[in-house]
C-alpha atoms as a PDB file:
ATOM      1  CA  UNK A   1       0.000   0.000   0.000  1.00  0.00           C
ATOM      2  CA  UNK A   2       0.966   3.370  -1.146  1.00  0.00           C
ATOM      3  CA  UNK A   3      -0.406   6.657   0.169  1.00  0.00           C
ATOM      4  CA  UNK A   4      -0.016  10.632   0.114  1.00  0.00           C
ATOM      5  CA  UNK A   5      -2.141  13.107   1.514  1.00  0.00           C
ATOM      6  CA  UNK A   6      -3.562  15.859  -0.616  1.00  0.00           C
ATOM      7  CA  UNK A   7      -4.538  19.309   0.536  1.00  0.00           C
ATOM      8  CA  UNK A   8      -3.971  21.892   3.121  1.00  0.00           C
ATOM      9  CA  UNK A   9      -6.760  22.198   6.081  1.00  0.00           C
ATOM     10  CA  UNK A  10      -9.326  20.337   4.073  1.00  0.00           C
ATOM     11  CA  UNK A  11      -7.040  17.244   3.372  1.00  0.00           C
ATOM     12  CA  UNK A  12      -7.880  13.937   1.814  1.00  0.00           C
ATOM     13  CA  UNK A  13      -5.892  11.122   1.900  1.00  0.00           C
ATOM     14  CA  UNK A  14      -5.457   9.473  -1.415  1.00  0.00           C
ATOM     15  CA  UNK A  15      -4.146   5.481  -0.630  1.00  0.00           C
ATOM     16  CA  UNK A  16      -3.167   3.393  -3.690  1.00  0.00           C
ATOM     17  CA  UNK A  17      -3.504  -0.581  -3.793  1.00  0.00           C
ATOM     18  CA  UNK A  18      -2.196  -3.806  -5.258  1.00  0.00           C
ATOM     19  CA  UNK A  19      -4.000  -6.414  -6.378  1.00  0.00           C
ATOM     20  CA  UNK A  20      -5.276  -8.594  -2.954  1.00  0.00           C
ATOM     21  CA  UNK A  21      -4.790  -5.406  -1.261  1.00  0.00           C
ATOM     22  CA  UNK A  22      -8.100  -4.190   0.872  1.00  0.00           C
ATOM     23  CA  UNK A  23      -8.233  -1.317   3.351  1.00  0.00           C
ATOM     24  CA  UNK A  24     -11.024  -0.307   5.039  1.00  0.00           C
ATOM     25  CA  UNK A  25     -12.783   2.900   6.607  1.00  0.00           C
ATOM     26  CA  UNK A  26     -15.433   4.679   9.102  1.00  0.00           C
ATOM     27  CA  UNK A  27     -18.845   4.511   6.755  1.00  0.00           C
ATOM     28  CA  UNK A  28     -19.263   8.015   4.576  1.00  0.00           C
ATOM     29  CA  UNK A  29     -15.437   8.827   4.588  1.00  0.00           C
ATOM     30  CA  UNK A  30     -14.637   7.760   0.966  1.00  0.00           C
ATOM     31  CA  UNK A  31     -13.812  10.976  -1.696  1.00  0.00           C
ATOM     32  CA  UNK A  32     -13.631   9.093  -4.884  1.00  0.00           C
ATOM     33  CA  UNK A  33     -12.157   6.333  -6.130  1.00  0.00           C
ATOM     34  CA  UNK A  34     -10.442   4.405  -9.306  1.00  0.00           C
ATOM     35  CA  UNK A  35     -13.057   2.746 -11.389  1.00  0.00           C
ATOM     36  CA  UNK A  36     -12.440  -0.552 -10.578  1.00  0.00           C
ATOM     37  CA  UNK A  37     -12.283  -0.392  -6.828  1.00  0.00           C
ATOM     38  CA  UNK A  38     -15.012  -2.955  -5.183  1.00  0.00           C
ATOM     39  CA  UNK A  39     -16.814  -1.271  -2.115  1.00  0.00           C
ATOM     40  CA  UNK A  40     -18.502  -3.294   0.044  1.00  0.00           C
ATOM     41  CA  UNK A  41     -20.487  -2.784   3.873  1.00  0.00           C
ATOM     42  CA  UNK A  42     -18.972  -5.079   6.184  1.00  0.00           C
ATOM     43  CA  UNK A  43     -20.215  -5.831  10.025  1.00  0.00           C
ATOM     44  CA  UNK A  44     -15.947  -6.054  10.528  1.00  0.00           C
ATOM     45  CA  UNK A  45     -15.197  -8.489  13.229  1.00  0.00           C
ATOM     46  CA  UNK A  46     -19.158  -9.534  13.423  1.00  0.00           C
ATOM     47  CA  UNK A  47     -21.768  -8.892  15.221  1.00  0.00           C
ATOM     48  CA  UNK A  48     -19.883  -7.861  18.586  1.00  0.00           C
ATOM     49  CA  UNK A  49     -17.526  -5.964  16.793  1.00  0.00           C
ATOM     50  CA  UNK A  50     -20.726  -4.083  15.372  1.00  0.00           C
ATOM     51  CA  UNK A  51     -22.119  -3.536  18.244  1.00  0.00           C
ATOM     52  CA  UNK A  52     -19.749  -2.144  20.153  1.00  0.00           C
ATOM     53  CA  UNK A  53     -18.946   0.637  17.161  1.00  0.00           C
ATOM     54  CA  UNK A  54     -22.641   1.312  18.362  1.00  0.00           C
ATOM     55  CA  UNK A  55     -21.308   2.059  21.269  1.00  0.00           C
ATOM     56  CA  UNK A  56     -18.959   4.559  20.104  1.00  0.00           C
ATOM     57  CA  UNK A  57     -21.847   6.272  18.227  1.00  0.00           C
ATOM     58  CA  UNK A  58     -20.096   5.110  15.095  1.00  0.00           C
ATOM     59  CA  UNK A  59     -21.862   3.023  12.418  1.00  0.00           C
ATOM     60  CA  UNK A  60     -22.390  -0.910  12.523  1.00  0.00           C
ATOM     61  CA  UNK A  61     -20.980  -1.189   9.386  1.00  0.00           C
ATOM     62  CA  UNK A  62     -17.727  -0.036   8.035  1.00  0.00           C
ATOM     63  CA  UNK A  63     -16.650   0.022   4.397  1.00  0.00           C
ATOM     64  CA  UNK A  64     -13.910  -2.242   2.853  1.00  0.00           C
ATOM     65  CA  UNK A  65     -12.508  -1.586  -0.443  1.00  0.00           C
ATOM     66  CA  UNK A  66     -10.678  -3.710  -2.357  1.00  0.00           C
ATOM     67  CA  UNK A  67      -8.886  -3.349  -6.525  1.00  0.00           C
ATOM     68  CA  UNK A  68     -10.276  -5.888  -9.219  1.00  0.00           C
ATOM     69  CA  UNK A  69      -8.305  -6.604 -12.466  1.00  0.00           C
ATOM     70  CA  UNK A  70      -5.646  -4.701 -11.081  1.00  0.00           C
ATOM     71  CA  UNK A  71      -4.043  -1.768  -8.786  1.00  0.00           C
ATOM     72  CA  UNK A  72      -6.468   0.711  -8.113  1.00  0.00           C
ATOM     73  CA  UNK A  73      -6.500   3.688  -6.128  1.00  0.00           C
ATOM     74  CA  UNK A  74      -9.167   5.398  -3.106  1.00  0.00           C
ATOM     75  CA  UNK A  75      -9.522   8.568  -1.106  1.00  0.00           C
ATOM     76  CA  UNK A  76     -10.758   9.298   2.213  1.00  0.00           C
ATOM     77  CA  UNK A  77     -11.462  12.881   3.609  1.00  0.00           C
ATOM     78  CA  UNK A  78     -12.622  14.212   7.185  1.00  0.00           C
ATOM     79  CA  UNK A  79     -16.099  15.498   8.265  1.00  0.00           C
ATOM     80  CA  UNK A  80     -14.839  18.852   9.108  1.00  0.00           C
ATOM     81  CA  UNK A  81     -11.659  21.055   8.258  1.00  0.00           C
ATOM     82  CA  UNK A  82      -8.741  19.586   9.911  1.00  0.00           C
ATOM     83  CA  UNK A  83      -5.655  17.660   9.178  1.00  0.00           C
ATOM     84  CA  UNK A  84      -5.236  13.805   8.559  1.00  0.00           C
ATOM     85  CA  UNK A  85      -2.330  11.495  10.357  1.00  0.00           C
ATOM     86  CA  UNK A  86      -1.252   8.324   9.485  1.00  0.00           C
ATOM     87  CA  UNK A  87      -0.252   6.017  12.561  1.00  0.00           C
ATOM     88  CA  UNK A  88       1.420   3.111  12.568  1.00  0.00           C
ATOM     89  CA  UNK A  89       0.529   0.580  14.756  1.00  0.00           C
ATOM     90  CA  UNK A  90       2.376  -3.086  15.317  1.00  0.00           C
ATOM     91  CA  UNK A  91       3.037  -5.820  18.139  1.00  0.00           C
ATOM     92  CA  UNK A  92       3.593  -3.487  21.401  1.00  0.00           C
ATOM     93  CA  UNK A  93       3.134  -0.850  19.443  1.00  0.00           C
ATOM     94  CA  UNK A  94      -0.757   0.341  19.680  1.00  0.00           C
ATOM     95  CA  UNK A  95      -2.759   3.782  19.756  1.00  0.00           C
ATOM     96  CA  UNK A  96      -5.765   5.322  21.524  1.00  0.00           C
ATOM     97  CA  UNK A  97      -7.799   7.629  19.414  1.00  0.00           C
ATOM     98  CA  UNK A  98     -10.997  10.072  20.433  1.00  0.00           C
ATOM     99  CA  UNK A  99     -14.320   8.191  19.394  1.00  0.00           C
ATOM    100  CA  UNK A 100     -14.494  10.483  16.309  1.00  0.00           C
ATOM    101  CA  UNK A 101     -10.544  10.307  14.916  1.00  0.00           C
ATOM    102  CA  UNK A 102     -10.719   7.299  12.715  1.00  0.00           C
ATOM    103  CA  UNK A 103     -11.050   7.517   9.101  1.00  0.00           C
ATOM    104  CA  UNK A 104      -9.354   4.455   7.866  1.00  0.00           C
ATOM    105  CA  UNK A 105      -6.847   1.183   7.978  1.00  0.00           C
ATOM    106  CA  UNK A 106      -4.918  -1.130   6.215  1.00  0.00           C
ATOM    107  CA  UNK A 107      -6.915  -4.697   6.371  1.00  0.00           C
ATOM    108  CA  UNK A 108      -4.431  -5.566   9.008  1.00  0.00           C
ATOM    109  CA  UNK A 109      -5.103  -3.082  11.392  1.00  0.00           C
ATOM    110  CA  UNK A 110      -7.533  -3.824  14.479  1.00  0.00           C
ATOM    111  CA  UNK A 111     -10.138  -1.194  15.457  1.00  0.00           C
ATOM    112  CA  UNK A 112     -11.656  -1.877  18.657  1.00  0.00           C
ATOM    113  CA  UNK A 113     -12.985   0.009  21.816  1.00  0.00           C
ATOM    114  CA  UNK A 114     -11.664   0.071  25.178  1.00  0.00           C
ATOM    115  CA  UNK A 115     -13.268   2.260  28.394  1.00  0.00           C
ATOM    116  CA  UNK A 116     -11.858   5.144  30.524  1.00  0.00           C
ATOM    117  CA  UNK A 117     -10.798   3.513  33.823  1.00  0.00           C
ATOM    118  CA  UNK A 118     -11.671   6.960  35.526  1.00  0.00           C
ATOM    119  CA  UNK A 119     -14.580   7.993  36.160  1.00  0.00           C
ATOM    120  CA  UNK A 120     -14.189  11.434  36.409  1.00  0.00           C
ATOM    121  CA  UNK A 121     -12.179  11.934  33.229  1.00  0.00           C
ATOM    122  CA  UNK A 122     -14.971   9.820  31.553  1.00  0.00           C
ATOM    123  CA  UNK A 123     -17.672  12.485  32.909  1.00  0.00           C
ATOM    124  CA  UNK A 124     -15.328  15.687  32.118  1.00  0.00           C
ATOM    125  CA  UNK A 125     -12.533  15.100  30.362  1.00  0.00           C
ATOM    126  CA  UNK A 126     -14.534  15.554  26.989  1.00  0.00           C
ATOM    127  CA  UNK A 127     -13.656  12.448  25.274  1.00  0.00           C
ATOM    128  CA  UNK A 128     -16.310  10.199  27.198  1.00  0.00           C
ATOM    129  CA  UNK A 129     -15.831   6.930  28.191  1.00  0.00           C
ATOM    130  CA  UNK A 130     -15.068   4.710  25.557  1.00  0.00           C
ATOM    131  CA  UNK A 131     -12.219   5.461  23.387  1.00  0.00           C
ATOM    132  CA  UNK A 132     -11.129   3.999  20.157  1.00  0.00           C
ATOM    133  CA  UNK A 133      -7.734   1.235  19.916  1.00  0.00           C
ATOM    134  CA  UNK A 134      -5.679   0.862  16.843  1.00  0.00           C
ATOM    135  CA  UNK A 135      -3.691  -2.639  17.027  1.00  0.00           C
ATOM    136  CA  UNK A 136      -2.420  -5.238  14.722  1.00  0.00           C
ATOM    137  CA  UNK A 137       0.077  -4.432  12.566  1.00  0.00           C
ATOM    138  CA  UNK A 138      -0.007  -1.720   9.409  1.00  0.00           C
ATOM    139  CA  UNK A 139      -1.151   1.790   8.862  1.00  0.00           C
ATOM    140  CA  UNK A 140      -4.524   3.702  10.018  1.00  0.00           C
ATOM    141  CA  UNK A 141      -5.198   7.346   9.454  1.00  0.00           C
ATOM    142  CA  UNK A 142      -7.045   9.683  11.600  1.00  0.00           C
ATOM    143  CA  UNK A 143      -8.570  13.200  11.115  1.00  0.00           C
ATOM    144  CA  UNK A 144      -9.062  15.641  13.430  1.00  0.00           C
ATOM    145  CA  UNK A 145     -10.505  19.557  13.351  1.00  0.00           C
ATOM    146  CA  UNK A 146      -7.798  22.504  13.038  1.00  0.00           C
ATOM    147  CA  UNK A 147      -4.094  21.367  13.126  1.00  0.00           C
ATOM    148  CA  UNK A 148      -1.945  18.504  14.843  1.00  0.00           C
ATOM    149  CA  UNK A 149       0.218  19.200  18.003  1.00  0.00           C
ATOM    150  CA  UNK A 150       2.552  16.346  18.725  1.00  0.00           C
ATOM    151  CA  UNK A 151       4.390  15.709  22.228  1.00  0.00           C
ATOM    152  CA  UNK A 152       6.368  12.715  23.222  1.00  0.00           C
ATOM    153  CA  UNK A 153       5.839  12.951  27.097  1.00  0.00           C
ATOM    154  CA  UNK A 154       9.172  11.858  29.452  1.00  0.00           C
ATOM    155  CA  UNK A 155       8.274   9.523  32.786  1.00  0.00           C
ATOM    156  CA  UNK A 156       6.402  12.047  34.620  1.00  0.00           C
ATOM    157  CA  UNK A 157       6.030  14.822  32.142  1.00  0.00           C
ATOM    158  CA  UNK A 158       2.891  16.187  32.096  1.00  0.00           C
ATOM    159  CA  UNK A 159       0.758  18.405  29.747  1.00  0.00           C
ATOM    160  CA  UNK A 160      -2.602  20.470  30.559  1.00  0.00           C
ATOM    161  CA  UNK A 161      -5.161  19.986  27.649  1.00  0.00           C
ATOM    162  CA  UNK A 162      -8.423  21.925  27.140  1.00  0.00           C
ATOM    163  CA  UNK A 163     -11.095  19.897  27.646  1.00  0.00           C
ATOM    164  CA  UNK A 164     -12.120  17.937  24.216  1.00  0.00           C
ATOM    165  CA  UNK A 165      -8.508  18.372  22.432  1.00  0.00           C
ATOM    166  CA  UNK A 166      -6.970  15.155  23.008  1.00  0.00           C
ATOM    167  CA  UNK A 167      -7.000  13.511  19.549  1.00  0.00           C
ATOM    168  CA  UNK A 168      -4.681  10.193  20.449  1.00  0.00           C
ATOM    169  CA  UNK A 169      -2.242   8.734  22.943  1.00  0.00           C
ATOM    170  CA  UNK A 170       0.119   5.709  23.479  1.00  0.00           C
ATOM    171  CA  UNK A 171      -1.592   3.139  25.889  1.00  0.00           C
ATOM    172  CA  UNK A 172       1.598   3.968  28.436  1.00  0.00           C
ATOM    173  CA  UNK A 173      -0.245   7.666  29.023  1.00  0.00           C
ATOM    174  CA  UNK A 174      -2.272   8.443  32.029  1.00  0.00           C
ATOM    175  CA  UNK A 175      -5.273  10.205  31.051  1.00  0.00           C
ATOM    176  CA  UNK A 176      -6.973  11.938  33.796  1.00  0.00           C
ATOM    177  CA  UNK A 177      -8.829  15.309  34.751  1.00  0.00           C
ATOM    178  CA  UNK A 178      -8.224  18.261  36.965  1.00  0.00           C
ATOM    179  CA  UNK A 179      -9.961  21.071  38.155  1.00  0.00           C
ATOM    180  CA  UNK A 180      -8.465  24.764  36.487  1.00  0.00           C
ATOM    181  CA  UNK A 181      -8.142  26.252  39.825  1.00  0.00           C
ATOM    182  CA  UNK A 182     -10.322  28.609  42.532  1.00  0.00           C
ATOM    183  CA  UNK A 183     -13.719  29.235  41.970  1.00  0.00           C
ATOM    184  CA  UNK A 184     -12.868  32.090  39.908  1.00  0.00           C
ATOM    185  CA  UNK A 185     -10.751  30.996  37.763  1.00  0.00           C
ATOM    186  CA  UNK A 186     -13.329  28.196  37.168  1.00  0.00           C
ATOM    187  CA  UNK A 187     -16.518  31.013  36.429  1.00  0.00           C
ATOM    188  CA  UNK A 188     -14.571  34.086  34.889  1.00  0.00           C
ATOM    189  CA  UNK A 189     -11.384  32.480  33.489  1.00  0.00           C
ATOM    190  CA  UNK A 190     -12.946  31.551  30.362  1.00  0.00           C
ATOM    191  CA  UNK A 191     -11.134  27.732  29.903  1.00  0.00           C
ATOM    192  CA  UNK A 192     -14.174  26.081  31.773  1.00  0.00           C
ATOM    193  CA  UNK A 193     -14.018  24.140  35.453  1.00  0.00           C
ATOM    194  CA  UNK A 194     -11.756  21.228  34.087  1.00  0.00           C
ATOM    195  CA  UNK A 195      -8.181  20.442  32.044  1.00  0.00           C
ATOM    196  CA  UNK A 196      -7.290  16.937  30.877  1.00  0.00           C
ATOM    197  CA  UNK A 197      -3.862  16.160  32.140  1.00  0.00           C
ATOM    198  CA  UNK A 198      -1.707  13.819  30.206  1.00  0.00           C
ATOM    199  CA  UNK A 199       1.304  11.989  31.944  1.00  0.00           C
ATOM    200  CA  UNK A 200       4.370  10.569  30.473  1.00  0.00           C
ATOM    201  CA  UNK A 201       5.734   8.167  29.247  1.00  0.00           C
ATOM    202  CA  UNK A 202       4.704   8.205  25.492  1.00  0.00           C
ATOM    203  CA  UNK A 203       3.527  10.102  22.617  1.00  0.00           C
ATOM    204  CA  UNK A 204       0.390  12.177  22.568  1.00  0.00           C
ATOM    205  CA  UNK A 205      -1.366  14.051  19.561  1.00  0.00           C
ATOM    206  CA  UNK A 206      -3.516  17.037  20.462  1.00  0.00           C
ATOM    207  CA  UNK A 207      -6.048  19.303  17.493  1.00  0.00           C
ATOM    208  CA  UNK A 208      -6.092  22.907  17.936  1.00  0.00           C
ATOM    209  CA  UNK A 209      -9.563  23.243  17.404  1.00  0.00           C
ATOM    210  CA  UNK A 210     -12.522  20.916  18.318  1.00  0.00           C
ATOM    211  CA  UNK A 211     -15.766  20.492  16.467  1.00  0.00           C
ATOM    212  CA  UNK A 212     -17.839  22.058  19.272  1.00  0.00           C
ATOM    213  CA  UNK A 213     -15.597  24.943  18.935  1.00  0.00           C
ATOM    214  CA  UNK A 214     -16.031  25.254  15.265  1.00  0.00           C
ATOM    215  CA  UNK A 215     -20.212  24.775  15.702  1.00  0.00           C
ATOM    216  CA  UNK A 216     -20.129  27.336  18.508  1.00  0.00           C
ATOM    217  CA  UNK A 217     -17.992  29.962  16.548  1.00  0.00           C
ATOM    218  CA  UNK A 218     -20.385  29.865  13.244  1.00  0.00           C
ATOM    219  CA  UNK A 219     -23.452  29.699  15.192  1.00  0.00           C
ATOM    220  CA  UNK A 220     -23.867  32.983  15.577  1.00  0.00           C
ATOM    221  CA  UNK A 221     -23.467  33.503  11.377  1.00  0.00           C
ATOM    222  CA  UNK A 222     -26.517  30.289  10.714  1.00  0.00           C
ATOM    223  CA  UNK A 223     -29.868  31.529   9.645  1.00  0.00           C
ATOM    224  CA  UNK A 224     -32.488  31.770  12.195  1.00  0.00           C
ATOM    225  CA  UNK A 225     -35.795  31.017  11.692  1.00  0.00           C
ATOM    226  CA  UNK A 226     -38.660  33.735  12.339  1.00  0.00           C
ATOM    227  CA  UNK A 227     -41.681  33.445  13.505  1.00  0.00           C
ATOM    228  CA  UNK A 228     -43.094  36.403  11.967  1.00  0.00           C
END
């Protein structure tokens, strides 16, 4: 597999594939694609598998596509403007994504869920409980709104995050959340009553904007509807 990623802030990624060659992606993501590339909706991993991308308020189905007669060639592109990252996942070597960040895999990758073991950065930390986990061995992609900030965290380092902008972490980070300080801070500081705090070991990725930010910001530009 073969890939480059085309584009500024409204990027698609544009993968190219052998014959026997199949990746696969979140349902809606593809662009366009060579005319002889086979699409098909797949329940990936059956019916548990399914249901737990329920879970993640994803769809039960994904889509695989695979080249017939030949190489042949597919692009994926984000929801919303942002960047797209390819990650490379192998044996000991796995990656924890938001619920939203996946876009699309080699056939070899695994995509499963696994759960906040804290409550309170399930409640607050803005990524919920269940979380996304890249395994198995090739290349996955994830998009995310605004730009990527990368950060490979020492034993002990820590980093501060605004609640929601946590794209992806190595399973060796703690993931936890923290009040912003007094009671003022909290009401008139304008960052909200909690920070997600990251600690080291291992590399994190972080998006400078999140799509709540971006629906808040243009809200005030939508149509409104009258009732006169």
């Amino acid at each position: 597999m073969k890939y480059r990623i085309i584009g500024d802030n409204l990027q698609v990624v544009l993968v190219e594939l052998a014959q026997g060659e199949k990746v696969f992606s979140e349902a809606g993501a593809m662009n366009h694609m060579s005319g002889n590339m086979h699409m098909e909706a797949r329940a990936r991993g059956g019916l548990m598998s399914g249901l737990k991308r329920k879970l993640m308020n994803e769809t039960f189905f994904v889509t695989e596509f695979t080249p017939v007669g030949g190489a042949g060639y597919v692009a994926f592109r984000g929801n919303v403007p942002g960047k797209i990252m390819p990650i490379e996942v192998g044996p000991g070597k796995e990656f924890i994504v938001q619920k939203d960040a996946f876009l699309a895999a080699q056939d070899s990758v695994n995509l499963d869920i696994t759960f906040q073991r804290r409550l309170g950065s399930g409640f607050f930390g803005g990524e919920g409980f269940i979380l996304e986990k890249l395994s198995g061995q090739g290349t996955a992609f994830i998009h995310a709104a605004g730009d990527f900030i990368e950060y490979v965290l020492q034993p002990a380092q820590q980093v501060k995050v605004s609640t929601g902008c946590v794209v992806g972490f190595e399973p060796t980070v703690g993931f936890d959340i923290q009040t912003v300080g007094g009671i003022k801070t909290m009401f008139f500081g304008g960052e909200g009553v909690f920070v997600t705090t990251l600690t080291g070991p291992g590399r994190i990725v972080l998006q400078s904007m999140t799509i709540a930010n971006l629906a808040m910001a243009l809200a005030p530009f939508m149509p409104q509807n009258s009732s006169g």
